[in-house]
Protein backbone atom coordinates (compact mmCIF):
# COMPACT_ATOMS: atom_id res chain seq x y z
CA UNK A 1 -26.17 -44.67 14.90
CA UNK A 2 -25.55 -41.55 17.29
CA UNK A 3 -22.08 -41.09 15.75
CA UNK A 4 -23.85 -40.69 11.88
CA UNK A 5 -26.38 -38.97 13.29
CA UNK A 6 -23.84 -36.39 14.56
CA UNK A 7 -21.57 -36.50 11.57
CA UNK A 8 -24.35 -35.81 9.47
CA UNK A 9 -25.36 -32.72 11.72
CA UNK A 10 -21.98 -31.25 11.66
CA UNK A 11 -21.56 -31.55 7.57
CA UNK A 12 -24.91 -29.76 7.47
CA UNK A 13 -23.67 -27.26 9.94
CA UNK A 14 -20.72 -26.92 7.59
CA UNK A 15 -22.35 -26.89 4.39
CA UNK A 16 -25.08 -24.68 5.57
CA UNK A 17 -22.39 -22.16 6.85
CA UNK A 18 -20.26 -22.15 3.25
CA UNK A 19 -23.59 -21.94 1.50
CA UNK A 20 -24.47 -18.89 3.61
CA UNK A 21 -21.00 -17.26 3.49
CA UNK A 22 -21.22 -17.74 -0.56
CA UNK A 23 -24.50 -16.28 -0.35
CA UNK A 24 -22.16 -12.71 0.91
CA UNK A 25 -19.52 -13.19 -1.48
CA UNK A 26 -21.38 -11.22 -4.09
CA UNK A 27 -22.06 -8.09 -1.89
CA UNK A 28 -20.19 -5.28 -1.66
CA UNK A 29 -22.16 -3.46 0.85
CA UNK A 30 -23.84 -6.53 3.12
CA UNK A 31 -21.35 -8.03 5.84
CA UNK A 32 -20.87 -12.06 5.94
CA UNK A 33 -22.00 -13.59 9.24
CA UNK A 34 -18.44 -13.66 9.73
CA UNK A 35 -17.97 -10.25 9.52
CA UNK A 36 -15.88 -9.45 6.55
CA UNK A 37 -16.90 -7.58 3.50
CA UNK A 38 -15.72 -10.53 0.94
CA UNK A 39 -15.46 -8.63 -2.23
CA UNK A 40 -12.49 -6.54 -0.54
CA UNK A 41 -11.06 -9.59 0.11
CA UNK A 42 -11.19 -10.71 -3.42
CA UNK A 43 -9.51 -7.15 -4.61
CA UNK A 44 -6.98 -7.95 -2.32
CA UNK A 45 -6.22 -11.27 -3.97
CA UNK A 46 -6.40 -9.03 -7.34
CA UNK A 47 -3.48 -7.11 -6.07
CA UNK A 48 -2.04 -9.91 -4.88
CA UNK A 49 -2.02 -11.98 -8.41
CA UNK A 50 -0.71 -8.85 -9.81
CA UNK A 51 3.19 -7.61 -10.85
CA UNK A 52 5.26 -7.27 -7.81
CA UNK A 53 6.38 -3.35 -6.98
CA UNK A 54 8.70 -2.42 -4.30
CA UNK A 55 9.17 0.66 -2.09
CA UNK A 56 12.70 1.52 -0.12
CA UNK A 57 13.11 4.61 1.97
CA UNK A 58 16.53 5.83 1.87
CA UNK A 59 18.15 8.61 3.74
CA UNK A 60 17.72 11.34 1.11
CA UNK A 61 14.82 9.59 -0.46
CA UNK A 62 12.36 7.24 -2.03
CA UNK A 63 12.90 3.85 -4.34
CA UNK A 64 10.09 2.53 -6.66
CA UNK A 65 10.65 -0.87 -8.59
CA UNK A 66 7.99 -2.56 -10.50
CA UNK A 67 8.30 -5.45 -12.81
CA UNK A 68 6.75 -4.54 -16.89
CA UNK A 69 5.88 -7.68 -18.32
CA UNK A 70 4.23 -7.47 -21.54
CA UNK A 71 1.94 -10.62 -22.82
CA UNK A 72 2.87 -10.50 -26.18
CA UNK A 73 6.69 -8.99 -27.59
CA UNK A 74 4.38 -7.81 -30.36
CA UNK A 75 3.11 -4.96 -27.59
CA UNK A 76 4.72 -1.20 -27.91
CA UNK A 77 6.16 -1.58 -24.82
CA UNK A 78 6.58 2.27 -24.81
CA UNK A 79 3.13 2.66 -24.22
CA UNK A 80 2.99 0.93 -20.99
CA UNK A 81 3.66 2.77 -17.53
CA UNK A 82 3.81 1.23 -14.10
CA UNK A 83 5.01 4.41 -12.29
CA UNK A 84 3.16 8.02 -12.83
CA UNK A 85 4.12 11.21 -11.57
CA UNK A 86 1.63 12.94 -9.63
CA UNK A 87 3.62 15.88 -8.54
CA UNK A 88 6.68 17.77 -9.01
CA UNK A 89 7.99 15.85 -5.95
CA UNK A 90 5.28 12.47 -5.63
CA UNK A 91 4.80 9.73 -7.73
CA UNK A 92 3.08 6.73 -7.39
CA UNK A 93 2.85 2.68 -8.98
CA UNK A 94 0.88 -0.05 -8.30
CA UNK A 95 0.49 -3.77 -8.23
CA UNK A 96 -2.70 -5.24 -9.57
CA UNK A 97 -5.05 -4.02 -12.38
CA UNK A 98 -3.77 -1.28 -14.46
CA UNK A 99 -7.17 0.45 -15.36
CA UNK A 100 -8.17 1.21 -11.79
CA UNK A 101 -4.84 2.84 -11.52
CA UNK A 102 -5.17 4.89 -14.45
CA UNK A 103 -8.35 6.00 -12.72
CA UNK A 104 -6.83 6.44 -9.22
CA UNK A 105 -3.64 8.53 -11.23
CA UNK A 106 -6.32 10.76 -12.82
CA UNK A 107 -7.92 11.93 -9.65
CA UNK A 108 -4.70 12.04 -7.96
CA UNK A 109 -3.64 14.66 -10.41
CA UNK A 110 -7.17 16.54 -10.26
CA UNK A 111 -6.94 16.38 -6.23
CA UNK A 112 -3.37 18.09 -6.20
CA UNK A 113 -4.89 20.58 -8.69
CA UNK A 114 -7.67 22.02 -6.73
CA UNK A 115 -4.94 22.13 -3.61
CA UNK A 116 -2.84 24.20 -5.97
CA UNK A 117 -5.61 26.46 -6.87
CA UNK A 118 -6.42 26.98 -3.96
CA UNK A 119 -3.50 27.26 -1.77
CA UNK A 120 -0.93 28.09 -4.21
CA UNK A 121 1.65 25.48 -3.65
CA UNK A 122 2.19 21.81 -3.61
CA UNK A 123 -0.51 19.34 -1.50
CA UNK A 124 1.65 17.75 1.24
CA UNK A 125 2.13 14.36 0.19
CA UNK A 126 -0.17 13.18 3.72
CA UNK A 127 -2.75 15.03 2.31
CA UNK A 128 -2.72 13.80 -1.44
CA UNK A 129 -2.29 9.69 0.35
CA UNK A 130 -5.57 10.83 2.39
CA UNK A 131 -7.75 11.76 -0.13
CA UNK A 132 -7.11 9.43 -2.49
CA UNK A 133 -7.04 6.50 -0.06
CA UNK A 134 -10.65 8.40 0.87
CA UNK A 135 -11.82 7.88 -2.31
CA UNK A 136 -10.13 4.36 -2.59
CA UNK A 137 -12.61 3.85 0.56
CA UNK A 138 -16.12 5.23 -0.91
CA UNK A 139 -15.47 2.36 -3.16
CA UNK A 140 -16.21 -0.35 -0.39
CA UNK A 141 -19.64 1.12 0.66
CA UNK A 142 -21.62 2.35 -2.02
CA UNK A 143 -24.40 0.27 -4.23
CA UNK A 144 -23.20 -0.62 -7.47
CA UNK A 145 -19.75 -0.29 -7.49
CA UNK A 146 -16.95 -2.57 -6.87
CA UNK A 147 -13.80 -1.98 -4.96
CA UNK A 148 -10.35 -0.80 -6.98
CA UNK A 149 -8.23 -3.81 -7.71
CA UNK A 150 -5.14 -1.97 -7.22
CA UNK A 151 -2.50 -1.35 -4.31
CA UNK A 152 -0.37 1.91 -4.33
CA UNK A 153 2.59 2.65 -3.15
CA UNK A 154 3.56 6.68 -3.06
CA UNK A 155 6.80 8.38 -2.85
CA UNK A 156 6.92 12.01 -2.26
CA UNK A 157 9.23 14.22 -0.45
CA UNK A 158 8.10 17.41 1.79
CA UNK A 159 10.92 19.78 2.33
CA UNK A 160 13.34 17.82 4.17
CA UNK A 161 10.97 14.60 4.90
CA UNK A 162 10.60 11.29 2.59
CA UNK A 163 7.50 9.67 2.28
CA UNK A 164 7.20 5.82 1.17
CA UNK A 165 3.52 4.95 1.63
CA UNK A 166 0.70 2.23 0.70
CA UNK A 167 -2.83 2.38 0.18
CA UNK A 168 -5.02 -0.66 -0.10
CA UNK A 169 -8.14 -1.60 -1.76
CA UNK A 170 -9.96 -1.20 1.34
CA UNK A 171 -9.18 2.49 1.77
CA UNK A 172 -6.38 1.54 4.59
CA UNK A 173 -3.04 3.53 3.85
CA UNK A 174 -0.13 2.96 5.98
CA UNK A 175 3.64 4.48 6.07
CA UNK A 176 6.55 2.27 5.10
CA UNK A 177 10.39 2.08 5.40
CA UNK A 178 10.62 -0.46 2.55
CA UNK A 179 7.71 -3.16 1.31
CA UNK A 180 6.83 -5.54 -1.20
CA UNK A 181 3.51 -5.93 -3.41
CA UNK A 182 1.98 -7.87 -5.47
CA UNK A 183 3.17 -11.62 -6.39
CA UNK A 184 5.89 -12.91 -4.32
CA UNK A 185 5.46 -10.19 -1.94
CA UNK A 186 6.03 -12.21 1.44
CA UNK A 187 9.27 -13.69 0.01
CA UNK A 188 9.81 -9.80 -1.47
CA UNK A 189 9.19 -8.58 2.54
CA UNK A 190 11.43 -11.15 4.37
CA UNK A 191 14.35 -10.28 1.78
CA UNK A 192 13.75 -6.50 2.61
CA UNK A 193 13.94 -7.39 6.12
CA UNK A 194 16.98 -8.95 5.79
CA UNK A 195 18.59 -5.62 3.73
CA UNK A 196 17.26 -3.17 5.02
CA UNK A 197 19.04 -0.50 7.54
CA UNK A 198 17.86 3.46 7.87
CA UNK A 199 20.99 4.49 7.06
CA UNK A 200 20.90 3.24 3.40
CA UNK A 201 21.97 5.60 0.56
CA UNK A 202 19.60 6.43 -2.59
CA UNK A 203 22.43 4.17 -4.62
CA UNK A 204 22.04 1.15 -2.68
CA UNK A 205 18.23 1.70 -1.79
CA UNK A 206 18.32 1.30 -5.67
CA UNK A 207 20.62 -1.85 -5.91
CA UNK A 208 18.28 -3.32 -3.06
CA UNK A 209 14.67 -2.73 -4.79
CA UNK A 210 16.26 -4.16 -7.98
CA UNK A 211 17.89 -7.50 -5.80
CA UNK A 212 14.07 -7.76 -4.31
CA UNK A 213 12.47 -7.81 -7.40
CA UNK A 214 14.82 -10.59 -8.88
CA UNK A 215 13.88 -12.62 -5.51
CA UNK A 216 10.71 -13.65 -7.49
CA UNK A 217 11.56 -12.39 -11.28
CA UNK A 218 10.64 -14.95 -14.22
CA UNK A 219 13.38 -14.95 -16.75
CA UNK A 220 16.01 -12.47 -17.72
CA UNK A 221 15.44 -8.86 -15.92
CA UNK A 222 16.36 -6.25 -18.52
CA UNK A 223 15.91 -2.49 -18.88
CA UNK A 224 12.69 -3.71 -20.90
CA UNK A 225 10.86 -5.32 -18.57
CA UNK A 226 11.30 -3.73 -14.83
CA UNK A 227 10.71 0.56 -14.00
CA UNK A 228 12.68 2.26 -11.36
CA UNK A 229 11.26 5.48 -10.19
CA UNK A 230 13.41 7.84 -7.41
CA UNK A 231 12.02 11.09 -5.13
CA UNK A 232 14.21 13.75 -3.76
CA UNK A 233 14.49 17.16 -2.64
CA UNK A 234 14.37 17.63 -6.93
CA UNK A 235 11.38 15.79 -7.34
CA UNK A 236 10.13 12.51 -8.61
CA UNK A 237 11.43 11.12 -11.91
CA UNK A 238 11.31 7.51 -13.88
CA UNK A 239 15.16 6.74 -14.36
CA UNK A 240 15.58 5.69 -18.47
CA UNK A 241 16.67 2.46 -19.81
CA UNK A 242 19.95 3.37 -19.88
CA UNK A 243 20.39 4.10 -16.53
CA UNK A 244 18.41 1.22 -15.09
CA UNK A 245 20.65 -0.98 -17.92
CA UNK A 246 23.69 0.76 -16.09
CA UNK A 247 22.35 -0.46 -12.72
CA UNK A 248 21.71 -4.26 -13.91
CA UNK A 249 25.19 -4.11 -15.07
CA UNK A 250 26.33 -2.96 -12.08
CA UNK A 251 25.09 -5.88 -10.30
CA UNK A 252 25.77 -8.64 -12.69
């Protein structure tokens, strides 16, 4: 009788703590008893679910690889972006939900602006990954909002200096020599691991984003269906089908 008596205590215990941590789930602003804010946690998991995107910092710059699925082969696949250039010499993808990057991209581009106007040259890319991982963070603590569902990674390029870095939906941002997002990312990260050296060329930091993205890739990987995006001292630019066809070929 004492042992159901204290099995029945502890499942109430249990249940009673579940119930209460469910009872935080749907709160942006309120912390669970356990101290997390649970709806980040869930836009993490958004970004998680999402396309994978990989970053590699090479000697004389910055890699960006995302996969471009399309639901339907009935889509204008011309029409969809994964990488956007905020800058002359920083651009940016994602991994998760592709309105709340379109957002993010649009006051990107209005933040670099107003440093133009002002200053009269380009925002150090530090500064741009600030204060839009500032805004990324107002997100998590006002009423009535919800956190963005949407990971970036940033490449930019200050005079002689590459940037490669990654802003979460929590308003965290963090420098990177290479990394993985989105689906598959832990396999994507151990691969990278593997690969990666700091003395890597812009070539082979290329051949190595592509090699991580077919780590977890569904089907056939053609120029249709990844991006490839590269930052150097001449700025960012999305390479075209026919070179990222060229670089499939090269590795086939």
């Amino acid at each position: 009788a004492v042992v159901s008596t204290q099995s029945t205590g502890h499942y109430y215990i249990t249940n009673n703590l579940s119930k209460m941590a469910e009872r935080y789930s749907f709160s942006l602003t309120t912390f669970s008893p356990s101290g997390k804010l649970v709806q980040i946690e869930y836009a993490i998991a958004a970004v998680t679910a999402g396309a994978p995107s990989i970053g590699i910092k090479s000697k004389t710059g910055v890699v960006l690889a995302a996969e471009k699925k399309t639901k339907s082969i009935l889509y204008d696949d011309t029409t969809i972006t994964k990488m956007e250039m905020i800058t002359k010499h920083c651009g940016m993808t994602y991994s998760g939900m592709g309105p709340d990057f379109r957002l993010l991209v649009r006051k990107a581009r209005k933040i670099a602006q107003q440093y133009y106007m002002q200053f009269d040259e380009e925002i150090p890319v530090s500064q741009l990954v600030q204060r839009v991982a500032n805004v990324m963070q107002e997100y998590t603590h006002s009423g009535g909002v919800r956190p963005f569902g949407v990971s970036l990674l940033v490449a930019g390029f200050d005079q002689e200096t590459p940037y490669l870095v990654q802003c979460d939906p929590s308003g965290a941002y963090f420098a990177w020599k290479a990394t993985a997002m989105g689906k598959n990312h832990v396999n994507g990260k151990t691969f990278l691991e593997k690969r990666y050296n700091a003395d890597l060329e812009l070539e082979d930091a290329v051949h190595t984003a592509i090699l991580t993205l077919k780590e977890g890739f569904e089907g056939q990987m053609t120029e249709d269906n990844i991006e490839i995006g590269i930052c150097t001292t001449e700025g960012f630019r999305k390479l075209n089908r026919t070179e990222v066809k060229d670089y499939l070929a090269a590795l086939n």
